[in-house]
N, C-alpha and C. Protein backbone atom coordinates (compact mmCIF):
# COMPACT_ATOMS: atom_id res chain seq x y z
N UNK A 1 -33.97 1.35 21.97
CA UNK A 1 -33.77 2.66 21.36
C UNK A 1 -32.34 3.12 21.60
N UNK A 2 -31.90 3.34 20.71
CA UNK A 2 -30.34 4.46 20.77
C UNK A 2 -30.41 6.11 21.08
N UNK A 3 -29.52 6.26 21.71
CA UNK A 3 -29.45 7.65 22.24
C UNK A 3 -28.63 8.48 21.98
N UNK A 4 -27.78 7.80 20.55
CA UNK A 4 -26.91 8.67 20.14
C UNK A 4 -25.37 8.52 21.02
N UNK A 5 -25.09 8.35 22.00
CA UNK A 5 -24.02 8.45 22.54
C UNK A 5 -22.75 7.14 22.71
N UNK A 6 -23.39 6.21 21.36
CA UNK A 6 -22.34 5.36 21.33
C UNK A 6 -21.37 5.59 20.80
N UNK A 7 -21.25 6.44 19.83
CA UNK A 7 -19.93 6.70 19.25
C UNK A 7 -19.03 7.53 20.14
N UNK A 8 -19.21 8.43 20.76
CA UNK A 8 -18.46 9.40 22.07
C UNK A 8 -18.04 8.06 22.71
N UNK A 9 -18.75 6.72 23.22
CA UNK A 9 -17.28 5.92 24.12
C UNK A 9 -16.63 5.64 23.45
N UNK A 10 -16.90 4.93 22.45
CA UNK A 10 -15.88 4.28 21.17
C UNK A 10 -14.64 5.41 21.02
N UNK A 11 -14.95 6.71 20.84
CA UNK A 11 -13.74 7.63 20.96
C UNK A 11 -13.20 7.75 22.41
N UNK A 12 -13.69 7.50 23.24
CA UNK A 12 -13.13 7.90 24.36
C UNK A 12 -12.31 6.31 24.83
N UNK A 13 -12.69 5.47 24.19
CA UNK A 13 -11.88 4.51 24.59
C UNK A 13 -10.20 4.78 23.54
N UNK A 14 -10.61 5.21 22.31
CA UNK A 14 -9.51 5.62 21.73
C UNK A 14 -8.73 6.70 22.18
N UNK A 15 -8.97 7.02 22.75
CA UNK A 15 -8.57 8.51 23.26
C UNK A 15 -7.32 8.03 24.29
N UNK A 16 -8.31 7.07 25.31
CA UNK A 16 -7.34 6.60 26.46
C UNK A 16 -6.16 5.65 26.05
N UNK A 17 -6.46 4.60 25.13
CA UNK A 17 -5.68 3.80 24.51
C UNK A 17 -4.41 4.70 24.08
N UNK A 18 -4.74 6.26 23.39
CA UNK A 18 -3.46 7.30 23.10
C UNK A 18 -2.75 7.67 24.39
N UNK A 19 -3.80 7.82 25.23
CA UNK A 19 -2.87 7.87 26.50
C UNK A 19 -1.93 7.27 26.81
N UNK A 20 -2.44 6.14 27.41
CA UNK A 20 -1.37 5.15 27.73
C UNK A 20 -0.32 5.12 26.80
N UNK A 21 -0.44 4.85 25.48
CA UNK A 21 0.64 4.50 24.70
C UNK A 21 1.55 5.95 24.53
N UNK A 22 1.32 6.95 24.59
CA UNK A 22 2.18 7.80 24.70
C UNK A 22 2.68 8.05 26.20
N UNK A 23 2.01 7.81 27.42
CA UNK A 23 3.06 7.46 28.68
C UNK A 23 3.78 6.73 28.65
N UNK A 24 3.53 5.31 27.58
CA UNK A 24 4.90 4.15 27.66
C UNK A 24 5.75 5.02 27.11
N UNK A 25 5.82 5.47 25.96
CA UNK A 25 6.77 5.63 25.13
C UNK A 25 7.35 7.42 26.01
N UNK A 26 6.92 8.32 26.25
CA UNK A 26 7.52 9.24 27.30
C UNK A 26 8.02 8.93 28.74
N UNK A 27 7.58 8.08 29.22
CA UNK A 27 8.08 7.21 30.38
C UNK A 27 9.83 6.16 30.08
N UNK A 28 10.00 6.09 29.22
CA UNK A 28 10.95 5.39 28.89
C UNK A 28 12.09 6.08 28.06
N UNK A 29 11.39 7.59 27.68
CA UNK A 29 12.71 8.49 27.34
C UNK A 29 13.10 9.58 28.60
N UNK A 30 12.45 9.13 29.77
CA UNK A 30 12.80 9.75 30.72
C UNK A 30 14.06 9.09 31.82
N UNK A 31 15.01 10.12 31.95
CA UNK A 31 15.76 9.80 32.95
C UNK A 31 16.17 10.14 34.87
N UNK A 32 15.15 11.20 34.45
CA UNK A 32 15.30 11.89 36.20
C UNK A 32 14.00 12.17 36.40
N UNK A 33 13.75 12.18 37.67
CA UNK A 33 12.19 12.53 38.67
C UNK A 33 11.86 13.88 37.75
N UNK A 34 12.15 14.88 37.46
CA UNK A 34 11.07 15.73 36.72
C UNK A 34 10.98 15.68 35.31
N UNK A 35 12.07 14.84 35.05
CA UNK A 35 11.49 14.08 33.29
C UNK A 35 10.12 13.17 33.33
N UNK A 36 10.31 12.49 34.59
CA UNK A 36 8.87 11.60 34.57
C UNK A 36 7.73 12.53 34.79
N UNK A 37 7.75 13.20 35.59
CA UNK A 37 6.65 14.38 36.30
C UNK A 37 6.59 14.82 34.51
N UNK A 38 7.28 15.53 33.86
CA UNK A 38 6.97 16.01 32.52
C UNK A 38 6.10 14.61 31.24
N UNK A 39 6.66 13.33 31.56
CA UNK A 39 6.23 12.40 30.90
C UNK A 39 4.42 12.36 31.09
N UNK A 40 4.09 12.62 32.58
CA UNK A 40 2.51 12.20 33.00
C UNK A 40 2.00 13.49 32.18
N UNK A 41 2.58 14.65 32.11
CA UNK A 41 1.51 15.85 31.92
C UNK A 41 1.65 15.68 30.23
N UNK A 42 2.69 15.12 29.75
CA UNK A 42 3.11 15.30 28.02
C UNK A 42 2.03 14.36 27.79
N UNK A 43 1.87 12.88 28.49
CA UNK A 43 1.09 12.18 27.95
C UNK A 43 -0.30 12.47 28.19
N UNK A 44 -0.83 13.27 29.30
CA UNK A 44 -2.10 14.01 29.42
C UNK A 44 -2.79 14.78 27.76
N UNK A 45 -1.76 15.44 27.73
CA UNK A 45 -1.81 16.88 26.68
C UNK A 45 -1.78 16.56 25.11
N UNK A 46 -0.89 15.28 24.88
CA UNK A 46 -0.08 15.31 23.58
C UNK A 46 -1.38 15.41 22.59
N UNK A 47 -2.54 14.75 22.38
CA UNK A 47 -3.41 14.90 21.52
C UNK A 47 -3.75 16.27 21.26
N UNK A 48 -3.63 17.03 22.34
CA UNK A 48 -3.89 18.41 21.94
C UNK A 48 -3.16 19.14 21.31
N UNK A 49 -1.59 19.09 21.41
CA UNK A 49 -0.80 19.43 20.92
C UNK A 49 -0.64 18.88 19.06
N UNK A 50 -0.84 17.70 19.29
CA UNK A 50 -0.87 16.63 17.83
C UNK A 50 -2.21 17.48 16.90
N UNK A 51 -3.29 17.64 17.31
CA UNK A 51 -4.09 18.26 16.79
C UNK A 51 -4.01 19.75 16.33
N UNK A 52 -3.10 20.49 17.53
CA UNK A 52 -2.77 22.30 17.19
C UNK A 52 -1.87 22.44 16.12
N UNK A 53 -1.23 21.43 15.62
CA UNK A 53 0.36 21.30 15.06
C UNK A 53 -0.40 20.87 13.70
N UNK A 54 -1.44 19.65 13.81
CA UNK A 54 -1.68 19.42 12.10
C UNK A 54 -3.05 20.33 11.95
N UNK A 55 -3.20 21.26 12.58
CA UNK A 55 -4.40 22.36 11.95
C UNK A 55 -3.67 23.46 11.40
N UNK A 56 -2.28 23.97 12.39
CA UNK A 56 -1.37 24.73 11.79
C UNK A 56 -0.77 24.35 10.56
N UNK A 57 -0.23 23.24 10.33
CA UNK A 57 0.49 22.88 8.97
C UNK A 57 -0.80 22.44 7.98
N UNK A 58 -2.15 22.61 8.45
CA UNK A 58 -2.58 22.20 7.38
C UNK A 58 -2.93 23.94 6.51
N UNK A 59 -2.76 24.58 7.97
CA UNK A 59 -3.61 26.21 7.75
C UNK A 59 -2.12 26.94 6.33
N UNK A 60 -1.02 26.05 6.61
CA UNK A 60 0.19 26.54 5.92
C UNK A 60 1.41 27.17 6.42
């Protein structure tokens, strides 16, 4: 029997996969100790931000 909750990992594996790939790529435009400290929290956040930004431009 299915319980419904296979699709939630399948996103959550996508989710993390955005992670990482946006710490490589913010990790490597960083040059000093609180550019990196800013790289871990940017790459925490960025989906949220990516999502507030195309609800706004879609709102107009």
């Amino acid at each position: 029997m299915s319980d419904g909750n296979t699709g939630a990992a399948g996103g959550g594996a996508i989710y993390a996969l955005g992670i990482f790939g946006a710490w490589v790529w913010f990790w490597q435009q960083a040059d000093a100790f609180w550019e990196y400290v800013l790289a871990i929290i940017q790459g925490l956040f960025w989906p949220a931000w990516m999502v507030y930004d195309l609800f706004k431009a879609l709102a107009g």
